[in-house]
Protein backbone atom coordinates (compact mmCIF):
# COMPACT_ATOMS: atom_id res chain seq x y z
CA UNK A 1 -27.49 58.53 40.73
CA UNK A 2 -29.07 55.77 42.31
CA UNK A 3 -25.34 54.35 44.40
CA UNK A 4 -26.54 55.75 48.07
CA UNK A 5 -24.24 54.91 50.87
CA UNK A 6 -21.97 53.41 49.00
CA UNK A 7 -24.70 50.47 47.81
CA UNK A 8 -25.14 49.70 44.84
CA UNK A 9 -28.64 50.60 43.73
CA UNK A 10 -30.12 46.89 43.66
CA UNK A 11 -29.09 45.86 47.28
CA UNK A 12 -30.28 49.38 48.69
CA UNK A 13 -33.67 49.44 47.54
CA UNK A 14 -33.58 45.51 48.17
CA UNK A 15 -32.31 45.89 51.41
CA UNK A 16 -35.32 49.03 52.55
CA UNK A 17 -37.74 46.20 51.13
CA UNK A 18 -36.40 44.03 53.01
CA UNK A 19 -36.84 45.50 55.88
CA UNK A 20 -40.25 46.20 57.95
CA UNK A 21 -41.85 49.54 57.15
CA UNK A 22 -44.64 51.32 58.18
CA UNK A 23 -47.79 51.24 56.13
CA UNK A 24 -47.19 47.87 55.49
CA UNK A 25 -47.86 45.48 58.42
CA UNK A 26 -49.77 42.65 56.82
CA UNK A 27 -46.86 42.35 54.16
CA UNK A 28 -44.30 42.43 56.89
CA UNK A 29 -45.74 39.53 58.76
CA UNK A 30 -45.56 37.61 55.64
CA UNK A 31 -42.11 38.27 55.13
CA UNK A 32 -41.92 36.90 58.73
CA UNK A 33 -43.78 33.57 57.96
CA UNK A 34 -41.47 33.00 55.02
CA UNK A 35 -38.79 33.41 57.24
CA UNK A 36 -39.72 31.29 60.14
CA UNK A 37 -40.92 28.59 56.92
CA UNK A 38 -37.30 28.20 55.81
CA UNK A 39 -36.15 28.41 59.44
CA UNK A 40 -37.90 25.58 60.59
CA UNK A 41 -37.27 23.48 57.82
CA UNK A 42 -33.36 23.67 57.64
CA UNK A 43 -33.74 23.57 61.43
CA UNK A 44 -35.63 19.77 60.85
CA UNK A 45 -33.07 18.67 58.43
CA UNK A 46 -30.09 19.81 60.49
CA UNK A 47 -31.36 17.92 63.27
CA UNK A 48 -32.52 14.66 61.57
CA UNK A 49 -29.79 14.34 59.71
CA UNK A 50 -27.64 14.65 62.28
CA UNK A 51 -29.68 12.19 64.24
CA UNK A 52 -29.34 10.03 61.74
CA UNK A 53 -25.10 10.28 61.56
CA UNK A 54 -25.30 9.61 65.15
CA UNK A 55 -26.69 6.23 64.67
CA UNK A 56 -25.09 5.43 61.50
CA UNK A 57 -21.71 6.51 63.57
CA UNK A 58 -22.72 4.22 66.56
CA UNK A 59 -23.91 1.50 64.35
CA UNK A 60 -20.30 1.47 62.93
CA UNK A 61 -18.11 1.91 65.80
CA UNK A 62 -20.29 -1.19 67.55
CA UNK A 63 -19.77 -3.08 64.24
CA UNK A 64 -16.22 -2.69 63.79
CA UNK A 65 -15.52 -2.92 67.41
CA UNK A 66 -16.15 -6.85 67.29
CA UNK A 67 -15.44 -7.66 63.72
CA UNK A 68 -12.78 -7.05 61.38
CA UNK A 69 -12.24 -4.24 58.97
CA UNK A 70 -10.76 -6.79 56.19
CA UNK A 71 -11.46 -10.41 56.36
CA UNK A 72 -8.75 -12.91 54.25
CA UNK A 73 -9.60 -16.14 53.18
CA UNK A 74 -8.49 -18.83 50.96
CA UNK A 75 -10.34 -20.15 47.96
CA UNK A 76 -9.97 -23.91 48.97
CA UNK A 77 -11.37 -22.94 52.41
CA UNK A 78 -7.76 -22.91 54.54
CA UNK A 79 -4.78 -21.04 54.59
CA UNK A 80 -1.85 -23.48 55.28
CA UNK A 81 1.00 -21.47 55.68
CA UNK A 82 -0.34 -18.04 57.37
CA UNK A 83 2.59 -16.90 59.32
CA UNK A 84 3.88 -15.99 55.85
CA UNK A 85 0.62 -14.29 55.01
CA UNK A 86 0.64 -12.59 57.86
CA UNK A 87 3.54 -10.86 57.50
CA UNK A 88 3.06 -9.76 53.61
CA UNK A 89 0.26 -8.39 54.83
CA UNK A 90 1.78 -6.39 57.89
CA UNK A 91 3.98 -4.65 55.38
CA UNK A 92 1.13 -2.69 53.31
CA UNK A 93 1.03 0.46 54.69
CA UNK A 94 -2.05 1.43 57.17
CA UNK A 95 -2.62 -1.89 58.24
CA UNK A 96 -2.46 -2.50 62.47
CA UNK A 97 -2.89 -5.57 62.67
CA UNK A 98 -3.00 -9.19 61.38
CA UNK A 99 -5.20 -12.20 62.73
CA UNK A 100 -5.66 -15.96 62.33
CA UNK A 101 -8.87 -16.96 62.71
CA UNK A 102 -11.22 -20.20 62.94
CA UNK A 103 -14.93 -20.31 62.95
CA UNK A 104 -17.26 -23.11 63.95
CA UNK A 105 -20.45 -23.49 63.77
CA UNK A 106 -22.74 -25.50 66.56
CA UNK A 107 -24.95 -25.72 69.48
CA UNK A 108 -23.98 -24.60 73.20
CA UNK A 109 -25.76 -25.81 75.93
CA UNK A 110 -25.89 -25.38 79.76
CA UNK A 111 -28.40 -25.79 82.46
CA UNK A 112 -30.49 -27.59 79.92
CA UNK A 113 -30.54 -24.83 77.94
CA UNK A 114 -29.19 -24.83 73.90
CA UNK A 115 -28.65 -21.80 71.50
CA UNK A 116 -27.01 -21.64 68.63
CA UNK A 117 -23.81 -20.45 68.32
CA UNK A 118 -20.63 -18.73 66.30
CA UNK A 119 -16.94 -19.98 68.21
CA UNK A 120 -14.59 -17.70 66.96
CA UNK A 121 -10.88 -18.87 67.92
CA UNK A 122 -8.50 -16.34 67.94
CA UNK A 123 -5.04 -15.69 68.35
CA UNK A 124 -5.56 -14.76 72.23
CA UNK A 125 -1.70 -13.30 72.33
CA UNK A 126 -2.60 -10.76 69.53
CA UNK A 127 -6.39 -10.12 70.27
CA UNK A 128 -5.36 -9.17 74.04
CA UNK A 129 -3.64 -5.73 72.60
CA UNK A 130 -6.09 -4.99 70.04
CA UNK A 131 -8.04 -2.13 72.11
CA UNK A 132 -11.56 -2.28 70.12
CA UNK A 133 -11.81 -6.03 71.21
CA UNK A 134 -10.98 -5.67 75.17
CA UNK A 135 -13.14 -2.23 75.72
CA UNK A 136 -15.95 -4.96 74.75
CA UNK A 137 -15.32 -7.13 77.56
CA UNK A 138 -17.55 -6.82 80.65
CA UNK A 139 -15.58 -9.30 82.63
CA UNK A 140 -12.38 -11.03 81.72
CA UNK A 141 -9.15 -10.90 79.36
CA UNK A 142 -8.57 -12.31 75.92
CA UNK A 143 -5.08 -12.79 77.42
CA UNK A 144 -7.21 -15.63 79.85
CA UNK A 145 -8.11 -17.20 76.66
CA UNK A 146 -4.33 -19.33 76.73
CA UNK A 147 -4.88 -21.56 79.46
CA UNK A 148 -4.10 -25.47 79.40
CA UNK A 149 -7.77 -25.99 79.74
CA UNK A 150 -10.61 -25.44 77.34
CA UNK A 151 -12.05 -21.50 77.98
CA UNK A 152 -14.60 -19.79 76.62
CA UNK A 153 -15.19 -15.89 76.75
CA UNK A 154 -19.49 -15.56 76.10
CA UNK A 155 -21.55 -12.99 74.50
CA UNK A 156 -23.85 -11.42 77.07
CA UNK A 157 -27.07 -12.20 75.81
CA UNK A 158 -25.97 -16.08 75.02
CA UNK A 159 -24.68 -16.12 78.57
CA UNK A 160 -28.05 -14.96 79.46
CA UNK A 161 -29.73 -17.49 77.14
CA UNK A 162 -28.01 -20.16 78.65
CA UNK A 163 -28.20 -19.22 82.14
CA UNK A 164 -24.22 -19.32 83.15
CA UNK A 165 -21.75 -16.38 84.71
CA UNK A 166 -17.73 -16.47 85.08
CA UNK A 167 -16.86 -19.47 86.25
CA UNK A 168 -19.38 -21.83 84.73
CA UNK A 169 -19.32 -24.78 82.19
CA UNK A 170 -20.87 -24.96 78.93
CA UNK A 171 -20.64 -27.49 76.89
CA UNK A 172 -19.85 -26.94 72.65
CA UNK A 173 -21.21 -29.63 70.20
CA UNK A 174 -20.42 -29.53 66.63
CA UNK A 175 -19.86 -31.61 63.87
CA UNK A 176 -16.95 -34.27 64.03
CA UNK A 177 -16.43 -34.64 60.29
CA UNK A 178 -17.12 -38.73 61.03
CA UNK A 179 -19.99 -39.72 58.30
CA UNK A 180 -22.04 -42.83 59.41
CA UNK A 181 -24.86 -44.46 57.91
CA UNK A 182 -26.86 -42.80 60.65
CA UNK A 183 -25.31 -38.95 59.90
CA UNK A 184 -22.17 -36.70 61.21
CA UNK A 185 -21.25 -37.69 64.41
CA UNK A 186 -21.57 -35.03 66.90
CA UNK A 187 -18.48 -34.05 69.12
CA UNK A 188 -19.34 -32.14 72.11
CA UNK A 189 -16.13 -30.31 74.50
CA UNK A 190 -16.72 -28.49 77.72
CA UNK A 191 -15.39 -25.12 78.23
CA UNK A 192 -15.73 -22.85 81.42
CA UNK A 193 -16.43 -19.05 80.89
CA UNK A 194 -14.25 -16.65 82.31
CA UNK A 195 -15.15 -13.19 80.20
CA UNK A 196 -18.15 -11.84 79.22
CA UNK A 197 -18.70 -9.51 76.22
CA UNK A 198 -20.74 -7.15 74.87
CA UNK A 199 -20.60 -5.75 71.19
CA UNK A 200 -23.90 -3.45 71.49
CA UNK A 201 -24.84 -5.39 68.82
CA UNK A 202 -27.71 -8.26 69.51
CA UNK A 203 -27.12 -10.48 66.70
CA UNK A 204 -23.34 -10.61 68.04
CA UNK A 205 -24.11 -10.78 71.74
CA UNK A 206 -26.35 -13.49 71.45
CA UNK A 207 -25.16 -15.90 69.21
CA UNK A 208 -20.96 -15.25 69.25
CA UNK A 209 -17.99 -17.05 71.73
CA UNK A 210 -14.26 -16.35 71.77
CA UNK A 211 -12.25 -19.45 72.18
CA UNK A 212 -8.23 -19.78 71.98
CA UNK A 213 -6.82 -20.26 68.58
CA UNK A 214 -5.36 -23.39 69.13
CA UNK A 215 -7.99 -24.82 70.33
CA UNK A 216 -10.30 -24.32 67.53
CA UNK A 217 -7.80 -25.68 65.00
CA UNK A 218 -7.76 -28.63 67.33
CA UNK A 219 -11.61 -29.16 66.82
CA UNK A 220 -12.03 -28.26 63.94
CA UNK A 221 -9.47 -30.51 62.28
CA UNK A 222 -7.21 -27.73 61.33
CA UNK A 223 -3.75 -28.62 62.43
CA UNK A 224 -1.47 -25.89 61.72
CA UNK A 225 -4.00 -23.51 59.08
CA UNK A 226 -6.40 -21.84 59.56
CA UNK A 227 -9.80 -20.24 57.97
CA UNK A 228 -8.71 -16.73 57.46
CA UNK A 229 -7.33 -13.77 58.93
CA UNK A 230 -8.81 -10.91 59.73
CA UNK A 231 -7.01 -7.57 59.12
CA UNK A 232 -7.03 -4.31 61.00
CA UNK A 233 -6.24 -0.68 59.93
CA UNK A 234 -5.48 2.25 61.34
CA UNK A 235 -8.14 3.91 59.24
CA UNK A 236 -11.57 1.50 58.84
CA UNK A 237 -12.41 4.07 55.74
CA UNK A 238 -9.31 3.03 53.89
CA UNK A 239 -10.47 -0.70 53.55
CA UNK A 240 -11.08 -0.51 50.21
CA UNK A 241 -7.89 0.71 49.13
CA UNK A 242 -5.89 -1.23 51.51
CA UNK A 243 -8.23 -4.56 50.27
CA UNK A 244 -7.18 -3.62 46.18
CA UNK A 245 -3.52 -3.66 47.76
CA UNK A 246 -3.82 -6.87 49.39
CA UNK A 247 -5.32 -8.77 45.61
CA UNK A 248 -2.32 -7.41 44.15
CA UNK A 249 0.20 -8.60 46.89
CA UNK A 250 -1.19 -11.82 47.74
CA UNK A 251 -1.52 -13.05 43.63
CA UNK A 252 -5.06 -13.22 43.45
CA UNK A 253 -4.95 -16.08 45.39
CA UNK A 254 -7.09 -15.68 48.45
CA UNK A 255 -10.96 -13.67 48.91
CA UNK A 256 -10.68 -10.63 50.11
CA UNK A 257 -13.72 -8.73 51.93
CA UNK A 258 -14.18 -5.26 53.49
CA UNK A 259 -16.15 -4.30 56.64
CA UNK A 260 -18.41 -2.34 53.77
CA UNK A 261 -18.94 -5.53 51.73
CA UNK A 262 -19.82 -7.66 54.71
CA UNK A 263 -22.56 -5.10 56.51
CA UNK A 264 -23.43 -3.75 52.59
CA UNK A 265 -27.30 -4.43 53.07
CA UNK A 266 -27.13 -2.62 56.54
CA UNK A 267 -25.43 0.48 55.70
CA UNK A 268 -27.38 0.78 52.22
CA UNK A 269 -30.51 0.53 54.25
CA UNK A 270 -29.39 3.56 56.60
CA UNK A 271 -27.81 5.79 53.31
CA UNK A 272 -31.10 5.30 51.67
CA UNK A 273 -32.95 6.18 54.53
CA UNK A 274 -30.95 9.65 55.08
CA UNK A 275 -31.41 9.99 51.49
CA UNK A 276 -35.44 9.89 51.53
CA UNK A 277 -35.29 11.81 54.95
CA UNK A 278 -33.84 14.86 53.49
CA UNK A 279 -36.04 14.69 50.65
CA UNK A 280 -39.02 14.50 52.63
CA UNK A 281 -37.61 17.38 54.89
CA UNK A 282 -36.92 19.32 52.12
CA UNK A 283 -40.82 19.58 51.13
CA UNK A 284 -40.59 22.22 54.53
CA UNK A 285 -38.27 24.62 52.78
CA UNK A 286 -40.28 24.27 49.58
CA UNK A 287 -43.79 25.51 51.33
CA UNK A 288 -41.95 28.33 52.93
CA UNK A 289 -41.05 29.46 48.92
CA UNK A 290 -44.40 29.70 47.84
CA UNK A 291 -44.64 31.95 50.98
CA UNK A 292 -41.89 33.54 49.30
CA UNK A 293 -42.93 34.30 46.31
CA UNK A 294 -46.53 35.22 48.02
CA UNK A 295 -44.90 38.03 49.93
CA UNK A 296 -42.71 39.41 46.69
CA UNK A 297 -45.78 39.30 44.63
CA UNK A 298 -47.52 41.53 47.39
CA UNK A 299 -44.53 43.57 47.43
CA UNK A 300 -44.54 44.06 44.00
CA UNK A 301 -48.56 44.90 43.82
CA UNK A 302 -47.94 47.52 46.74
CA UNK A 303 -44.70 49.02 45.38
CA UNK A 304 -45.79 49.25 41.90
CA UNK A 305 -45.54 53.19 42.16
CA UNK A 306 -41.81 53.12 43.25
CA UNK A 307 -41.40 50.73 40.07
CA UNK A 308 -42.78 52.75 37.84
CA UNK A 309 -40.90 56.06 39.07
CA UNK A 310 -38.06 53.98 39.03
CA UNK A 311 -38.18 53.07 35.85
CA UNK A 312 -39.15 56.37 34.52
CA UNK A 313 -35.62 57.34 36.32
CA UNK A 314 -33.89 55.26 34.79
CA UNK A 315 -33.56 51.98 36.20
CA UNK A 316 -33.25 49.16 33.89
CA UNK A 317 -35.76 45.81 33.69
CA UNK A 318 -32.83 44.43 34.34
CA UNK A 319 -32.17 46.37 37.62
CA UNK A 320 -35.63 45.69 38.38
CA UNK A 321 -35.97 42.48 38.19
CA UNK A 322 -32.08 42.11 40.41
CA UNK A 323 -33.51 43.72 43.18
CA UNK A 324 -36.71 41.67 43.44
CA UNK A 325 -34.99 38.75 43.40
CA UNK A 326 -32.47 40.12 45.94
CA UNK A 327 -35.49 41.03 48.35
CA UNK A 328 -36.69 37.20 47.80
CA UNK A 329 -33.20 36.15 48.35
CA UNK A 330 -32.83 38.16 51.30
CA UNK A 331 -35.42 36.51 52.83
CA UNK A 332 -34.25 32.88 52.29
CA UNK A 333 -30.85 33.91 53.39
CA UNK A 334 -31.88 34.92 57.15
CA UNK A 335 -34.28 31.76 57.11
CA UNK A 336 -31.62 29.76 56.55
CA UNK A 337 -29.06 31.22 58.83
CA UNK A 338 -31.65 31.42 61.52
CA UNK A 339 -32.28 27.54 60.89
CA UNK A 340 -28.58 26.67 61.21
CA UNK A 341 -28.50 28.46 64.44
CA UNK A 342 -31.56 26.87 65.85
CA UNK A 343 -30.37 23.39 64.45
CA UNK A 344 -27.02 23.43 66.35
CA UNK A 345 -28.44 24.65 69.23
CA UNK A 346 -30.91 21.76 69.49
CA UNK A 347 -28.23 19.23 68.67
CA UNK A 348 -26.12 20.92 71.14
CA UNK A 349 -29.17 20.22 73.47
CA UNK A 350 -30.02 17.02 72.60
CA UNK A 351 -26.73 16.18 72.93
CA UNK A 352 -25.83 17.29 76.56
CA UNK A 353 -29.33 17.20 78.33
CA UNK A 354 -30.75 13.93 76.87
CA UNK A 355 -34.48 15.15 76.45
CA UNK A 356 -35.12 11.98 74.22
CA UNK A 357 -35.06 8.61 75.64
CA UNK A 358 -34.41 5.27 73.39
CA UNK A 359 -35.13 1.82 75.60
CA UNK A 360 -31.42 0.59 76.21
CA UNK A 361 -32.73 -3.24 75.58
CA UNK A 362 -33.99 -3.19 72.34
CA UNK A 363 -31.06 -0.19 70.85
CA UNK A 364 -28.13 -0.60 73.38
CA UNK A 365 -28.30 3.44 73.68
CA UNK A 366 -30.31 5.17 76.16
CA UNK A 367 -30.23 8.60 74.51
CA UNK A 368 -30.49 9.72 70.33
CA UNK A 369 -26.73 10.11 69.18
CA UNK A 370 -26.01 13.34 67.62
CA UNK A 371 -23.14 14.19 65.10
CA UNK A 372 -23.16 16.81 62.73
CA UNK A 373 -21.39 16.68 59.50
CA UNK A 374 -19.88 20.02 57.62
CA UNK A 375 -20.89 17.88 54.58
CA UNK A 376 -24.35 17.71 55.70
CA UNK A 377 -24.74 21.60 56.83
CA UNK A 378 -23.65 22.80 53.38
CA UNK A 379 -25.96 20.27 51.32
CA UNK A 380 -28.54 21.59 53.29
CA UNK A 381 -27.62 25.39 53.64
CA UNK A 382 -27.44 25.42 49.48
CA UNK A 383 -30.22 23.90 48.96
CA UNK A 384 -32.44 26.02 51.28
CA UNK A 385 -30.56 29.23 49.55
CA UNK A 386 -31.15 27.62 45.93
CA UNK A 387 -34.94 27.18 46.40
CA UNK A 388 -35.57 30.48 48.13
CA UNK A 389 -33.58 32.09 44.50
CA UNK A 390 -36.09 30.17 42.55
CA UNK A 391 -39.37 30.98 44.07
CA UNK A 392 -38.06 35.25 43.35
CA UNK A 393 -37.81 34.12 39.79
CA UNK A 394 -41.46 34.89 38.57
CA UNK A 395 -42.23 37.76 40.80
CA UNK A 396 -39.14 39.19 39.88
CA UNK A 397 -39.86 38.68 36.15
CA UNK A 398 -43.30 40.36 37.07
CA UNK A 399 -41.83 43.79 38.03
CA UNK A 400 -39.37 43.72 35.34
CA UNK A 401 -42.33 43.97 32.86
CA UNK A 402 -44.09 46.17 34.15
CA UNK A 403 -44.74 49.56 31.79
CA UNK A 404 -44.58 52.30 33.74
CA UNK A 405 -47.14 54.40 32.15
CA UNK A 406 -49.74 52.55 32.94
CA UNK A 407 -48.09 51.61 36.35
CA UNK A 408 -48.89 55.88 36.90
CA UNK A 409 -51.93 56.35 34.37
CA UNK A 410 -54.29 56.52 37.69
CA UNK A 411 -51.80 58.27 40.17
């Protein structure tokens, strides 16, 4: 009786609810503000939150483009034999590459200027073909970084610090290891630069050198060990798998940290941040439901006739109270889609046009970074869709109730 078109009952009368008719103007445009209120606010989150991938997505590639994904180091504070650590580790499967490293810690100083500073020495044969470590380099080769005389490759901002280009000296002091009465004894070496990096990231630019492996075992004291190695994989989201590996094959002998464990404060700071962001964002969608339920309880009021005949037809509370809620639902539904269009076409926007402009010396990007996640869109989709079935609930439950002899008593 009530299957027209080949509807079911529910999502015809829902859907000629739905939909503007005459008579009832005021009620349309507040089905139309309930719209645009979920609209917008799926719109805000698709955009933030993609906003905020962008620069968690930058943040990482910058990160891992200077430092390692997995870091190796020995309990007692050297690893003596690391050609045979190297290769154990080469045979786990997704790792790229394999490392030695030396750090030292001291002053740099040229043109009677002194920073403080983080000499990294590094195999200079290996680092050369390791592509996220030369697309750094402004000027220069890690290859340079073997030469019979003492090099140094320079963060840009500590180059700027200290006044120098290619081709100038600096000069490195750090501790000797020699206790006197008086202290450590301070050894200083003198290095020329020839390469100039830059990570994107400040705390790296300004305060980190590349020096030759060799060398820094020689100052340091090392003779043939080293600190550490640092390990690469083919997938940087694999660490920690790849890291449980590496305990087991290597005997529990040695520490073993992940690119996630070393920036953990940094990257908890940005997921919590998302995390708050879509909550706040959220509060949109939930306005535009009371809107919702506004406009079904003024549909019910002015449709309280057609319930009642309805009823008296036939149609269940049950039925009743489905096609309310399907009305309601409706209305979320094209709020949301209508966000998720508007949201990817201001990404899109954002994107290729640049409207927004960051200043490059303070974030190292000139424009917001945009990347939208599938993950993200459907978090964000359901959500809008699951409040917008809610806020039907007591309207719905309204209409169901109703008696429909008293719904016609003054007809």
């Amino acid at each position: 009786m009530f299957d027209t078109s080949g509807l079911p009952f529910e999502w015809f009368v829902g859907l000629r609810y739905f939909k503007s008719r005459r008579g009832s103007g005021f009620l349309s445009i507040i089905t139309l503000i309930s719209i645009l209120g979920v609209a917008v606010g799926v719109a805000a989150l698709i955009v933030v939150l993609a906003v905020m991938n962008g620069f968690q997505s930058d943040l990482k590639e910058k990160i891992l483009g200077i430092t390692s994904h997995i870091v190796v180091q020995s309990f007692n504070g050297r690893i003596e034999n690391y050609p045979s650590v190297i290769q154990k580790i080469e045979k786990i499967e997704g790792v790229a590459t394999a490392v030695p490293f030396v750090y030292l810690q001291g002053l740099m100083s040229a043109n009677g200027r002194v920073s403080g500073v983080v000499v990294r020495g590094i195999d200079s044969k290996v680092a050369e073909n390791i592509p996220q470590l030369e697309s750094r380099l402004l000027l220069g080769s890690f290859g340079q970084l073997n030469s019979t005389s003492p090099v140094v490759i320079l963060g840009s901002e500590l180059a700027k610090n200290l006044n120098v280009n290619v081709h100038d000296y600096v000069n490195l002091i750090v501790p000797s290891g020699r206790i006197t009465p008086m202290g450590t004894i301070p050894r200083s070496v003198s290095f020329q630069v020839i390469g100039l990096f830059q990570s994107g990231m400040y705390q790296y630019d300004q305060s980190l050198a590349f020096i030759d492996l060799a060398t820094a075992q020689k100052i340091a004291g090392l003779k043939n060990s080293v600190m550490g190695i640092e390990v690469r994989l083919k997938d940087p989201d694999d660490a920690k798998r790849t890291a449980r590996l590496l305990i087991r094959k290597l005997d529990y002998k040695f520490w073993i940290r992940t690119w996630m464990q070393m920036n953990r404060n940094l990257f908890s700071a940005l997921k919590l941040e998302k995390t708050v962001m879509f909550i706040i964002l959220t509060l949109i969608v939930f306005v535009a439901a009371f809107n919702i339920v506004s406009s079904l309880i003024m549909l019910v009021i002015n449709k309280t006739k057609d319930i009642a005949i309805l009823k008296a037809m036939g149609a269940t509370s049950k039925s009743i109270k489905k096609l309310f809620m399907l009305t309601g639902f409706l209305i979320g539904f094209s709020g949301t889609i209508i966000g998720l269009v508007g949201g990817f076409i201001l990404c899109a926007l954002l994107k290729r046009y640049h409207f927004i402009e960051l200043p490059k010396d303070i974030y190292y990007i000139s424009t917001l970074p945009v990347r939208v996640e599938l993950l993200d869109v459907v978090a964000i989709s359901a959500s809008a869709l699951i409040i917008s079935l809610i806020a039907t609930i007591y309207p719905a439950n309204q209409a169901a109730k109703m008696n429909p002899v008293e719904a016609l008593r003054y007809e």
